[in-house]
Protein backbone atom coordinates (compact mmCIF):
# COMPACT_ATOMS: atom_id res chain seq x y z
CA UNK A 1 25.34 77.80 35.95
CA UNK A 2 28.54 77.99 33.85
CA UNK A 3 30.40 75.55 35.95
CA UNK A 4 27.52 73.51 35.44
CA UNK A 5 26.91 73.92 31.24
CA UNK A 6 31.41 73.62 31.24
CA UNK A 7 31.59 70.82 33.11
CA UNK A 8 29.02 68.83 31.05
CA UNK A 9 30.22 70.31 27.78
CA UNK A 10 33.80 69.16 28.65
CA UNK A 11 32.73 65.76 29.54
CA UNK A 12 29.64 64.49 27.03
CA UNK A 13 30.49 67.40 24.20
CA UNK A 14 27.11 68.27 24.24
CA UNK A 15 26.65 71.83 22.41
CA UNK A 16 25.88 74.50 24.58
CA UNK A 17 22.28 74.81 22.95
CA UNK A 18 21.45 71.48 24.43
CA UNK A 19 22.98 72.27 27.97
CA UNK A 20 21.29 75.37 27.95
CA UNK A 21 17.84 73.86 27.40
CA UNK A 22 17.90 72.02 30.55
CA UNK A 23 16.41 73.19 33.67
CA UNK A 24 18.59 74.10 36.76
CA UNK A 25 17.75 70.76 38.09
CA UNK A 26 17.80 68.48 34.68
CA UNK A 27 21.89 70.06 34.71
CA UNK A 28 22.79 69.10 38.34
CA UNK A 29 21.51 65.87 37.89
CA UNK A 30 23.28 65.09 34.66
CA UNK A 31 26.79 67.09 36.76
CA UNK A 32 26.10 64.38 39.50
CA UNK A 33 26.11 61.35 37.07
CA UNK A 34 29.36 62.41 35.64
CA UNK A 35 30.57 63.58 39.03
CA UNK A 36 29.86 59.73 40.49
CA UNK A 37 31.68 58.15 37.04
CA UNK A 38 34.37 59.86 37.65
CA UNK A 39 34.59 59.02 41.66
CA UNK A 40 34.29 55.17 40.77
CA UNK A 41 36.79 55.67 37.37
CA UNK A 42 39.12 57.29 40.08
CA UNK A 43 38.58 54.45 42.54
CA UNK A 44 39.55 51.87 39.67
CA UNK A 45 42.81 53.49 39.25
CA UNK A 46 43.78 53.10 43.23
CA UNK A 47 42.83 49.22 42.96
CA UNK A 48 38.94 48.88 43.31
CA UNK A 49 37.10 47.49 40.41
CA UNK A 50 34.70 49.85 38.38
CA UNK A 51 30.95 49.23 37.87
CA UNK A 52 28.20 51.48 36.05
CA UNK A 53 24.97 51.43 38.33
């Protein structure tokens, strides 16, 4: 659970308040989408184009 409420804290700022009133499965979800950005922003840098969606 703290890798989970640091990870999205780190990356969207929320305030830990707001992380921590997420369910289990509402955090790994939201850890997944930033996760998958950052796979495809990674991606971008070694030549592939980057696209939301």
């Amino acid at each position: 659970m703290f890798q989970e409420v640091a990870y999205l804290a780190y990356y969207f700022h929320w305030p830990y308040g707001q992380i921590m009133d997420m369910n289990h499965q509402e955090r790994l979800l939201w850890v997944d989408q930033v996760a998958r950005i950052n796979k495809r922003l990674n991606e971008s840098r070694d030549g592939e184009s980057f696209e939301l969606g």
